[in-house]
N, C-alpha and C. Protein backbone atom coordinates (compact mmCIF):
# COMPACT_ATOMS: atom_id res chain seq x y z
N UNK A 1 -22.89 19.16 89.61
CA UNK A 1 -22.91 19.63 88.24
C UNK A 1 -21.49 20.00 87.81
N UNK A 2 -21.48 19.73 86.61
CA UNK A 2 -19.87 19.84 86.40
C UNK A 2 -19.82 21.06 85.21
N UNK A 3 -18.85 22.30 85.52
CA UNK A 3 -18.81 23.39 84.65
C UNK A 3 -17.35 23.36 83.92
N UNK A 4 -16.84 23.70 83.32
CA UNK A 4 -16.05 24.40 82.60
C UNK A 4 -15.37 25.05 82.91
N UNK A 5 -14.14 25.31 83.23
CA UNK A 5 -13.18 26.23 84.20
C UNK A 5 -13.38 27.30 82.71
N UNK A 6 -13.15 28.69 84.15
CA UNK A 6 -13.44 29.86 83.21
C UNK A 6 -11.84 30.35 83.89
N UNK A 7 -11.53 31.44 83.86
CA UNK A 7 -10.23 31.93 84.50
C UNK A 7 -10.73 32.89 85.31
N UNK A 8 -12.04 33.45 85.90
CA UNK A 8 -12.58 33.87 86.68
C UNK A 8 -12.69 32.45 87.62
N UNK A 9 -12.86 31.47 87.51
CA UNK A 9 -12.73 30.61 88.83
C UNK A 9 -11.43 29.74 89.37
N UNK A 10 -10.47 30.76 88.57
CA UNK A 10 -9.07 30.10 88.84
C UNK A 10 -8.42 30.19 90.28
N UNK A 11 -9.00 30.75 90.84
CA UNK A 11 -8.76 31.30 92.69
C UNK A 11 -9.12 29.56 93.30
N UNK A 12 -10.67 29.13 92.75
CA UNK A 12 -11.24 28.09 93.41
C UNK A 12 -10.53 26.99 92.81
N UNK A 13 -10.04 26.70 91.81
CA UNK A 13 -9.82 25.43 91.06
C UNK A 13 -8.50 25.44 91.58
N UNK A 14 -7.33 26.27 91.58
CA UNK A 14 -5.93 26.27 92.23
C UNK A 14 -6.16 25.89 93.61
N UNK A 15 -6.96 26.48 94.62
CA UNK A 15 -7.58 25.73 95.46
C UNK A 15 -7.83 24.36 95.66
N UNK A 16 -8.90 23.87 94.88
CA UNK A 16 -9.20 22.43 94.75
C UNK A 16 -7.89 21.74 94.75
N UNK A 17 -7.27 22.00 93.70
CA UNK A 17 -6.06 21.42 93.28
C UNK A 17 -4.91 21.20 93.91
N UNK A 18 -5.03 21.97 95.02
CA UNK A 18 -4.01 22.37 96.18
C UNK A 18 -4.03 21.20 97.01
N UNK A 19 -5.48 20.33 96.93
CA UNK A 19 -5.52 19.15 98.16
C UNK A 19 -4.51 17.83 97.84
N UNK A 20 -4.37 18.00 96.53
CA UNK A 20 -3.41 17.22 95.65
C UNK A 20 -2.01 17.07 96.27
N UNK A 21 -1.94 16.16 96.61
CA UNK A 21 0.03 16.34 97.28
C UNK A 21 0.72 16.61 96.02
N UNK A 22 0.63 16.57 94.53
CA UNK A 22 1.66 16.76 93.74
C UNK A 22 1.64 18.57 93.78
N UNK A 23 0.43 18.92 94.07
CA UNK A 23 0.45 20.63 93.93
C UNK A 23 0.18 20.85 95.35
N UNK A 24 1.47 20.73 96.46
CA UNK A 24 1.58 21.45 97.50
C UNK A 24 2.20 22.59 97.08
N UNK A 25 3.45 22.51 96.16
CA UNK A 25 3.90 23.68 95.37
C UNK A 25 3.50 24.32 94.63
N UNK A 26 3.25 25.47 94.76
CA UNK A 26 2.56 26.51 94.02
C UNK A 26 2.99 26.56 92.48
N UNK A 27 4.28 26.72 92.48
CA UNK A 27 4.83 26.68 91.14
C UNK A 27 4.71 25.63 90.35
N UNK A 28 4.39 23.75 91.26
CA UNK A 28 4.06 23.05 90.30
C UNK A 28 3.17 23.32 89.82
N UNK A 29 2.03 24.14 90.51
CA UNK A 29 -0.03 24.28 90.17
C UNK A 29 0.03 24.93 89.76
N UNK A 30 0.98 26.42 89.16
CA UNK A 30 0.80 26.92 87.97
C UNK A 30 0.95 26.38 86.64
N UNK A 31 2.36 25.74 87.02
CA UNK A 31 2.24 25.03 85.32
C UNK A 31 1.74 24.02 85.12
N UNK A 32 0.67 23.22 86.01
CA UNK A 32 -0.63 22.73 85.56
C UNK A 32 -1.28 23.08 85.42
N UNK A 33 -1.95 24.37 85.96
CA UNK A 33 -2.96 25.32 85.59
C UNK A 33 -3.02 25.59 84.15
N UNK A 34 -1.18 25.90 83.81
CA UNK A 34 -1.30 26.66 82.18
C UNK A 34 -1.23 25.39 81.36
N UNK A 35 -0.57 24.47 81.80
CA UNK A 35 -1.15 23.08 80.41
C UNK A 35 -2.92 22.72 80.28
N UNK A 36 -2.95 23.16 81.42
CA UNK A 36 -4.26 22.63 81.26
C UNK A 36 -5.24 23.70 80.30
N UNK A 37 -4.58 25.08 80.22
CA UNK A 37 -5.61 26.17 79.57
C UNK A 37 -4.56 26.46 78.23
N UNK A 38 -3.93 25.72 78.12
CA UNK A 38 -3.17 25.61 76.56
C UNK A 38 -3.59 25.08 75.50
N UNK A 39 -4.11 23.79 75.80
CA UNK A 39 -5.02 23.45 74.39
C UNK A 39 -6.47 22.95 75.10
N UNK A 40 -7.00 22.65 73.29
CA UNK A 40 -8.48 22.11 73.84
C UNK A 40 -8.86 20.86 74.77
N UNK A 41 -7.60 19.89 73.78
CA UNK A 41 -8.16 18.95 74.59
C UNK A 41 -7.56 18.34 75.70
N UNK A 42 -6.90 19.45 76.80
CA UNK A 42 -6.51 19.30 78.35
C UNK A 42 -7.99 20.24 79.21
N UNK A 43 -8.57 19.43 79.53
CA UNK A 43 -9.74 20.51 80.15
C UNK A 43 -9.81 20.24 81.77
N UNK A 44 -9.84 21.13 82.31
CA UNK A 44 -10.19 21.60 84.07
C UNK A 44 -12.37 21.41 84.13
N UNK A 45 -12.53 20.68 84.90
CA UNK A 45 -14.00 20.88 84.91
C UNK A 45 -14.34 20.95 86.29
N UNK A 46 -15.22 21.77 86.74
CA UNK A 46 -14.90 22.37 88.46
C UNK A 46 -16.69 21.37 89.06
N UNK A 47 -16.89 21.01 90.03
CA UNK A 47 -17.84 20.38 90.08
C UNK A 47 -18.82 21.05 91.58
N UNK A 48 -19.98 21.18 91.48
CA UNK A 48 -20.55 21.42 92.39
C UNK A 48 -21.78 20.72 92.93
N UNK A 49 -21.95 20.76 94.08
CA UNK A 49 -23.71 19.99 94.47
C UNK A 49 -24.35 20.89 93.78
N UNK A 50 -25.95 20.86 93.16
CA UNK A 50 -26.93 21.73 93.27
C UNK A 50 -26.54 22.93 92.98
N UNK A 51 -26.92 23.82 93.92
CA UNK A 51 -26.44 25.63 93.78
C UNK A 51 -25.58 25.77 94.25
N UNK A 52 -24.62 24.71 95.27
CA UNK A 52 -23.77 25.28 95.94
C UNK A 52 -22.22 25.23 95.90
N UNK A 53 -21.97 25.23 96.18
CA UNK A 53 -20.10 26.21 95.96
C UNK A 53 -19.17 24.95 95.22
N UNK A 54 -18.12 24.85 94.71
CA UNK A 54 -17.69 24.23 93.71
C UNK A 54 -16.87 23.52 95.16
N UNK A 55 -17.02 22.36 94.77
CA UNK A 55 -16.54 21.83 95.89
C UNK A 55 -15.39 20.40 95.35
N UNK A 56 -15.68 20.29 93.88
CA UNK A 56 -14.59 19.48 93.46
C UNK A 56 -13.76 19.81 92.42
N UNK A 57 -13.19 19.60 91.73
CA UNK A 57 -12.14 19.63 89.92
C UNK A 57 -11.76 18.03 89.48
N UNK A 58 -11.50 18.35 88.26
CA UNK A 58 -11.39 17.12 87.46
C UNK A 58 -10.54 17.49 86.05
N UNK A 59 -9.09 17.18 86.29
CA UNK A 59 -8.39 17.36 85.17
C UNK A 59 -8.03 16.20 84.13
N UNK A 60 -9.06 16.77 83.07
CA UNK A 60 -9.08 15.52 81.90
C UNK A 60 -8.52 15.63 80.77
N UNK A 61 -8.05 15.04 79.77
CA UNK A 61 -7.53 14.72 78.61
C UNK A 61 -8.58 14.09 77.33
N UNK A 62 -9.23 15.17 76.74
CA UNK A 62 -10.25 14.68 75.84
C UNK A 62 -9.70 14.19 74.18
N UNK A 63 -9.88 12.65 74.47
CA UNK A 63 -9.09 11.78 73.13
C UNK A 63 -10.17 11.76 72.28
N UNK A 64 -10.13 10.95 71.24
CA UNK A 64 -11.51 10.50 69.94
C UNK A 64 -12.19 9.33 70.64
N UNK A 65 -11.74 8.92 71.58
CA UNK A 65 -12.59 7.78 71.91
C UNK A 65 -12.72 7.24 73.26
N UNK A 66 -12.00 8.35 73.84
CA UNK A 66 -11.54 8.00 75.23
C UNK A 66 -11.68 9.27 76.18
N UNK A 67 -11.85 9.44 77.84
CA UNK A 67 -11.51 10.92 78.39
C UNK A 67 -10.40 10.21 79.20
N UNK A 68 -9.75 10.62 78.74
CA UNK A 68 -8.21 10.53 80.16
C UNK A 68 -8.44 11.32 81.47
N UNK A 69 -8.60 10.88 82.61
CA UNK A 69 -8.80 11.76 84.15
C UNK A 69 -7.20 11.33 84.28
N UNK A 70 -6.45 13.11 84.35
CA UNK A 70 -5.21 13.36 85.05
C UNK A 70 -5.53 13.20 86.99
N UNK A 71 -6.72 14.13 87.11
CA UNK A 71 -6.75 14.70 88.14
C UNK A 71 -8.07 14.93 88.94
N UNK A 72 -7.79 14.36 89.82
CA UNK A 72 -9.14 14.71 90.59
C UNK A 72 -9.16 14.72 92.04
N UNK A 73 -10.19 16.14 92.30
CA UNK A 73 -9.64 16.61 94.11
C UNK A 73 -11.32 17.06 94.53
N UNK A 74 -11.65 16.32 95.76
CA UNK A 74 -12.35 16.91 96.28
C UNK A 74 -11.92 17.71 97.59
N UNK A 75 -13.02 18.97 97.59
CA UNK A 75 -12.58 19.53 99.17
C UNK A 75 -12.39 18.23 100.18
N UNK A 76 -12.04 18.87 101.22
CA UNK A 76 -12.29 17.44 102.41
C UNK A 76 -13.17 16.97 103.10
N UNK A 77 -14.17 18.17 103.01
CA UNK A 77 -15.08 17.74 103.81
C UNK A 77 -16.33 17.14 102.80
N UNK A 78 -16.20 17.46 101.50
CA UNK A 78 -16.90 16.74 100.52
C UNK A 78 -16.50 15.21 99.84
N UNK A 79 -15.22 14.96 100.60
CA UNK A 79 -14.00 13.92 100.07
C UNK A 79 -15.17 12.54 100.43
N UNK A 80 -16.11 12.37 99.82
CA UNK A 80 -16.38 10.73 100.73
C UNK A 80 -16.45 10.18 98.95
N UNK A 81 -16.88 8.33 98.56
CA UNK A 81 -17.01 7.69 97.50
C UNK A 81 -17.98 8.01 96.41
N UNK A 82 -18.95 8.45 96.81
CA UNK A 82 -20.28 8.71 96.76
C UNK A 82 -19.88 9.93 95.71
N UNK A 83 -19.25 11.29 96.34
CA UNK A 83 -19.20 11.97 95.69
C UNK A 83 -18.05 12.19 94.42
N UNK A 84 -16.95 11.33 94.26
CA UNK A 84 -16.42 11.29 93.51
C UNK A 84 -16.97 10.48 92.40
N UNK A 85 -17.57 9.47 92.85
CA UNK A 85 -18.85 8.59 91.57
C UNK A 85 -19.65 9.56 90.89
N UNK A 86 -20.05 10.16 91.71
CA UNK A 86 -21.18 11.19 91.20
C UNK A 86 -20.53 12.26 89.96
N UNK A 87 -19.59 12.92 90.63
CA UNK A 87 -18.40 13.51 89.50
C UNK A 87 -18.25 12.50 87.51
N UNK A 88 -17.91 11.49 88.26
CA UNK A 88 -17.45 10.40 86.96
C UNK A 88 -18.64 10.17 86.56
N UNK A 89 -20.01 9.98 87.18
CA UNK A 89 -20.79 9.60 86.40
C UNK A 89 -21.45 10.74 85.66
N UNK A 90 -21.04 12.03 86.12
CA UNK A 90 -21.36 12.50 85.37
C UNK A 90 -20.48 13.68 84.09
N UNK A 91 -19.10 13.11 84.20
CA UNK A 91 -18.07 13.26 83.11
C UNK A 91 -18.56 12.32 82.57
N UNK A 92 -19.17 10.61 82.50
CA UNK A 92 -19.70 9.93 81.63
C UNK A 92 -20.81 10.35 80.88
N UNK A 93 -21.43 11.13 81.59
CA UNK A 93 -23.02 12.03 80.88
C UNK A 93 -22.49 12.92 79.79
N UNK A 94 -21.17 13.32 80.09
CA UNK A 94 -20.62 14.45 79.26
C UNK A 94 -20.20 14.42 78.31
N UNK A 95 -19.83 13.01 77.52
CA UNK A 95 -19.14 12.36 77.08
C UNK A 95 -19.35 11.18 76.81
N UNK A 96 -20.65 11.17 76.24
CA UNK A 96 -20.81 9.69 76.03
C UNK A 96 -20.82 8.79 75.30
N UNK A 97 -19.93 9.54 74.17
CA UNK A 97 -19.44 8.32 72.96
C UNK A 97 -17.71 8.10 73.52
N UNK A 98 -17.01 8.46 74.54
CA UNK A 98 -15.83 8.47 75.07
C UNK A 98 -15.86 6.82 76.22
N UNK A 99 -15.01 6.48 76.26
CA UNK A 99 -14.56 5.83 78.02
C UNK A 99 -13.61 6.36 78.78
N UNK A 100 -14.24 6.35 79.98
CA UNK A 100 -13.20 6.88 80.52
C UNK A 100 -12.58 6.08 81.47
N UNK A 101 -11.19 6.69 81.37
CA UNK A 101 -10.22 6.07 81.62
C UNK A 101 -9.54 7.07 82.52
N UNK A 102 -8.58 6.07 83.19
CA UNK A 102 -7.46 7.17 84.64
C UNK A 102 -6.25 6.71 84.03
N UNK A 103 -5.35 8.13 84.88
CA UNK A 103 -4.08 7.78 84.04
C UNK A 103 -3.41 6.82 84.94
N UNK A 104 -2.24 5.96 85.27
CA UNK A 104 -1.73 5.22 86.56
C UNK A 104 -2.09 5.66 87.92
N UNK A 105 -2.14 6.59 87.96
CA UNK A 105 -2.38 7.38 89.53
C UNK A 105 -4.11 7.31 89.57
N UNK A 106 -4.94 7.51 88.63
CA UNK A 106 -6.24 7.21 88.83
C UNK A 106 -6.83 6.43 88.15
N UNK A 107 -6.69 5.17 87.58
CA UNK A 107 -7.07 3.91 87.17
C UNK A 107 -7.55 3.55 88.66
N UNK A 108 -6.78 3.29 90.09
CA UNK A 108 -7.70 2.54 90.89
C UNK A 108 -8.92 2.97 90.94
N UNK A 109 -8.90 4.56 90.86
CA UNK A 109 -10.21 5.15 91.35
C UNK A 109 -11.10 5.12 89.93
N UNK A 110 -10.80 5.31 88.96
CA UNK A 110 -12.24 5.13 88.01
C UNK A 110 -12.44 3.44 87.94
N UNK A 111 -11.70 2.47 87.86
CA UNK A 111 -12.20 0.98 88.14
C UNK A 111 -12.80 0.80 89.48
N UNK A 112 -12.98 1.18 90.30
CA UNK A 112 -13.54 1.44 91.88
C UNK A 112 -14.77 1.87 91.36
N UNK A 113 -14.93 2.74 90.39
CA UNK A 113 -16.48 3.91 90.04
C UNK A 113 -16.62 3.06 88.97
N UNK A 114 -16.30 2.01 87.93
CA UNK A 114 -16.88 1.20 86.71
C UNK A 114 -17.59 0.10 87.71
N UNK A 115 -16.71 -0.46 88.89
CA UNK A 115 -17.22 -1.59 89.52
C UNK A 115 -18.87 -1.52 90.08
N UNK A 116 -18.35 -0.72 91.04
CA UNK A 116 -19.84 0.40 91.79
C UNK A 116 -20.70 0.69 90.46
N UNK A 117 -20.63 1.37 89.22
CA UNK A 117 -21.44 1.88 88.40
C UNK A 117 -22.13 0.30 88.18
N UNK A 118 -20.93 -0.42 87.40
CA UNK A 118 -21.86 -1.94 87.16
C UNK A 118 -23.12 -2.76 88.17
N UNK A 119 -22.64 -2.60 89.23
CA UNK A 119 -23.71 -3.22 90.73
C UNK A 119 -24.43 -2.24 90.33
N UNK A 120 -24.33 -1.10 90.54
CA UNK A 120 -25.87 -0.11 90.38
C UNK A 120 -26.92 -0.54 89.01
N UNK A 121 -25.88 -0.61 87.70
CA UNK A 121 -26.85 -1.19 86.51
C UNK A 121 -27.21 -2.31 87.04
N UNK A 122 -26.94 -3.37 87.38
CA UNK A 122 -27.11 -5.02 87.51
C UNK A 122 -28.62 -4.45 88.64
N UNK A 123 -28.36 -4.57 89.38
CA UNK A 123 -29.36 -4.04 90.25
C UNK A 123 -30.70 -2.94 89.97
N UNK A 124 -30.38 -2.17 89.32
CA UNK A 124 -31.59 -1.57 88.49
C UNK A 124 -32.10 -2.40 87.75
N UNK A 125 -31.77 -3.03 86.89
CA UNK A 125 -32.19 -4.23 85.82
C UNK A 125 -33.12 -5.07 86.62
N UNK A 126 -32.74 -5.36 87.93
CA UNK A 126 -34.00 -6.73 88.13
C UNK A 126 -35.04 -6.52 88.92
């Protein structure tokens, strides 16, 4: 399930964010932290299984027609394909007059999750 970064879960999301090699530095992951809680449409969305503990983030860019994914980190031991699809498919639920799109650094991975999403439709269909 995907929530809404509050600044009460900024302990966990700096966390998440930490698995990121660009934010091994602390000081870079603050001033992504604060672009990201500067305007509306840079949003942090923290992701969890079910009831249990937030185990991913997803830093997006909400356009008129588009969601831009800056960023996206799962814990490691939650790190498999499966669960990052699950994430996107359901930023696509969230958003569903948008496409979404990755910026250079995550274009492989949302065309990896359009490819996989397509086989799953094609395959439901028959």
């Amino acid at each position: 399930m995907l929530v809404k970064y509050r600044k009460d879960y900024e302990k966990v999301a700096m966390g998440l964010l930490s698995f990121i090699s660009d934010f091994k530095d602390i000081a870079h992951l603050q001033t992504e932290m604060q672009w990201y809680q500067s305007t509306d449409d840079h949003q942090l969305l923290l992701w969890r299984q079910g009831d249990g503990d937030f185990c991913g983030i997803m830093g997006i860019e909400v356009g008129t027609d588009f969601i831009l994914l800056h960023h996206d980190s799962l814990s490691p031991e939650e790190r498999t394909a499966a669960n990052q699809y699950q994430m996107l498919d359901e930023l696509a639920a969230l958003y569903p007059d948008q496409r979404v799109m990755g910026t250079l650094e995550m274009a492989p991975i949302v065309g990896a999750w359009e490819r996989n999403r397509d086989r799953r439709t094609t395959t439901n269909h028959h």
